[in-house]
C-alpha atoms as a PDB file:
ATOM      1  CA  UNK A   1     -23.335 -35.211 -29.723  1.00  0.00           C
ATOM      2  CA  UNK A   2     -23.739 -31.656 -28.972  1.00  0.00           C
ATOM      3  CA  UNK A   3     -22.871 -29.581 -25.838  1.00  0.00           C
ATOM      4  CA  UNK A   4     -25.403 -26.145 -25.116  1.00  0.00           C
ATOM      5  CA  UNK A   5     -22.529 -23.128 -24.136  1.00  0.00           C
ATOM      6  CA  UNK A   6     -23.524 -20.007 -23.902  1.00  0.00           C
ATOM      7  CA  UNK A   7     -27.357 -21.063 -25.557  1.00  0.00           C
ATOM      8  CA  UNK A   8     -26.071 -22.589 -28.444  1.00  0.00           C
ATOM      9  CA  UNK A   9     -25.367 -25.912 -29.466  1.00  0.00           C
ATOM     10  CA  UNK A  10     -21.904 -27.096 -29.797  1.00  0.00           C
ATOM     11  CA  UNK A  11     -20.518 -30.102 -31.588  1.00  0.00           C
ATOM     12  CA  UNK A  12     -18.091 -32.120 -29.652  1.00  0.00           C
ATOM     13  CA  UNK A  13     -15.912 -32.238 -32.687  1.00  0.00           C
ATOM     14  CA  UNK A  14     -15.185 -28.504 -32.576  1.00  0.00           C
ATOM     15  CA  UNK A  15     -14.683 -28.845 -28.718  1.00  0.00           C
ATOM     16  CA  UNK A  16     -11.907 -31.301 -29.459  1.00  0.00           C
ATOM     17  CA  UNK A  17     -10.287 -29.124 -31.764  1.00  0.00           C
ATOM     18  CA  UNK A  18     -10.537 -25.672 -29.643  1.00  0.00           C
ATOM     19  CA  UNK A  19      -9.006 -27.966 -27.153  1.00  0.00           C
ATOM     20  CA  UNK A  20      -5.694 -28.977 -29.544  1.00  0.00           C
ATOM     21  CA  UNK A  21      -5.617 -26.000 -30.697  1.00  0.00           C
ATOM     22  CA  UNK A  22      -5.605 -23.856 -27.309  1.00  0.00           C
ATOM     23  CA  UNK A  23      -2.874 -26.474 -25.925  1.00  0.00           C
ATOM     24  CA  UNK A  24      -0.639 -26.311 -28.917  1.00  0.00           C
ATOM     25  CA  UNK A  25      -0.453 -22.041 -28.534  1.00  0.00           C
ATOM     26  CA  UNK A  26      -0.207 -22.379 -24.726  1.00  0.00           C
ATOM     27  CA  UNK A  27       3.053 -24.775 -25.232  1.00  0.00           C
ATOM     28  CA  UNK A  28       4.296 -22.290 -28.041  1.00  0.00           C
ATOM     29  CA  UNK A  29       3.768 -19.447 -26.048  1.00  0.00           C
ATOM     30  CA  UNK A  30       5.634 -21.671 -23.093  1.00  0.00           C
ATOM     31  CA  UNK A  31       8.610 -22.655 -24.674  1.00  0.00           C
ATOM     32  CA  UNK A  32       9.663 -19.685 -27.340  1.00  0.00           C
ATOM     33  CA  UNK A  33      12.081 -17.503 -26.651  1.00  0.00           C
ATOM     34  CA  UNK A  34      11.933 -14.538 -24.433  1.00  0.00           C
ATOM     35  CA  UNK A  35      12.285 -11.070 -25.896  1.00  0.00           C
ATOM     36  CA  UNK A  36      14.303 -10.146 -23.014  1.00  0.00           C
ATOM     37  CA  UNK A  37      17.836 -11.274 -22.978  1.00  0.00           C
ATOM     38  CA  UNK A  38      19.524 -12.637 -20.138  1.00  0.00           C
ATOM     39  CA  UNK A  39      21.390 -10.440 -17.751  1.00  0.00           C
ATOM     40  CA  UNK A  40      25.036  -9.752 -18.370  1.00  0.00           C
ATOM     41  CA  UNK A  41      27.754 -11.435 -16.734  1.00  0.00           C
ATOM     42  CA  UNK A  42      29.147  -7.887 -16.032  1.00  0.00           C
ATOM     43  CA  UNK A  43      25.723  -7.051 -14.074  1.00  0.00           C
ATOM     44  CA  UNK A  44      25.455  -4.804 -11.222  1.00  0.00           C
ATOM     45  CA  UNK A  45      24.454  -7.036  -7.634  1.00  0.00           C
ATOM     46  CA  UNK A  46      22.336  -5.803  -5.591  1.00  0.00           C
ATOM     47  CA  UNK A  47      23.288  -5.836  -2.131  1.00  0.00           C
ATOM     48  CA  UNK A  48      20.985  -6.533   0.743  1.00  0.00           C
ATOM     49  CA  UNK A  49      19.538  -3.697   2.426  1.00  0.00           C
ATOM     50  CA  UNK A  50      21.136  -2.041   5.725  1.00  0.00           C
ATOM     51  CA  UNK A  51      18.537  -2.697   8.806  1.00  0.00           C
ATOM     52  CA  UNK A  52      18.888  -0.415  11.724  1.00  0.00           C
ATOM     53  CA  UNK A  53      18.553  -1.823  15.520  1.00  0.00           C
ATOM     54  CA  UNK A  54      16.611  -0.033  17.925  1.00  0.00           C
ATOM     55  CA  UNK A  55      15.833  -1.691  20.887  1.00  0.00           C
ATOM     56  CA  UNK A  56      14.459  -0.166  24.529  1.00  0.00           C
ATOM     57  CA  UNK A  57      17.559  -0.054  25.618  1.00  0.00           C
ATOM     58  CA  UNK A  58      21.866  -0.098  24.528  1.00  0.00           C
ATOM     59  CA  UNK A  59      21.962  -4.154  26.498  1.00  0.00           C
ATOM     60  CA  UNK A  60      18.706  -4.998  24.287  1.00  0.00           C
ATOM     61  CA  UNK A  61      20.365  -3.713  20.748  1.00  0.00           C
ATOM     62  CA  UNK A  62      23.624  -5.444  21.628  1.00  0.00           C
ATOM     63  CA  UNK A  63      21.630  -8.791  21.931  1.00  0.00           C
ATOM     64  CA  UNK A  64      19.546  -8.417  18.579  1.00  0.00           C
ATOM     65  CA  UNK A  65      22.615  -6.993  16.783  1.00  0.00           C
ATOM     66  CA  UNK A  66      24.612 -10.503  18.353  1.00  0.00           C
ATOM     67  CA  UNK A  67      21.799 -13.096  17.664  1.00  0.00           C
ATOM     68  CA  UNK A  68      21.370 -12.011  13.973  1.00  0.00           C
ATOM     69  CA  UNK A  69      25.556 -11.995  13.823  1.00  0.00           C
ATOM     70  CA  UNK A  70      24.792 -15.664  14.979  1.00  0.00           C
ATOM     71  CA  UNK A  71      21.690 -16.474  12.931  1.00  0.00           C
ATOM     72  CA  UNK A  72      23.644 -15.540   9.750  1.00  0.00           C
ATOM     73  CA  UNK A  73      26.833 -17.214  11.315  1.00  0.00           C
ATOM     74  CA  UNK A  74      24.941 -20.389  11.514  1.00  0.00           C
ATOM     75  CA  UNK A  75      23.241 -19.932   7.521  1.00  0.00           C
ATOM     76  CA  UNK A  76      26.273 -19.727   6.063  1.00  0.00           C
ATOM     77  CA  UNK A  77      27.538 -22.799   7.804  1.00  0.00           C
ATOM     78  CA  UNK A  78      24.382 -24.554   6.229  1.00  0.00           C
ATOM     79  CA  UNK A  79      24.773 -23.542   2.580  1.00  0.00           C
END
């Protein structure tokens, strides 16, 4: 049996192998190694950026800057 791509006929057989073949490359291609090493145990963190509060008014900032002090109070206790 024959399939019609593009206008021309196809044998299933061909099909089948396309099909091994294109899976056996994808898995290579999935599992080889990666030209880019690891990073160092010596690397550099990143730390998280600084965020600036500005709220309408000084009693509005001190809440924010207190409920994220909180919020991050209560994230740590989670992890």
């Amino acid at each position: 049996m024959s399939y019609m791509i593009l206008g021309r006929p196809i044998a299933s057989e061909y099909l089948a192998i396309g099909t091994f073949l294109l899976t056996g490359v994808g898995a290579w291609a999935a599992t080889r190694k990666s030209a880019v090493p690891p990073a160092a145990a010596g690397a550099k963190i990143i730390k998280p950026a600084e965020v600036t509060v500005q709220g309408a008014s000084k009693e509005e900032e001190e809440f924010i800057r207190q409920f994220v002090a909180e919020a991050e109070k209560e994230d740590k206790a989670h992890h």
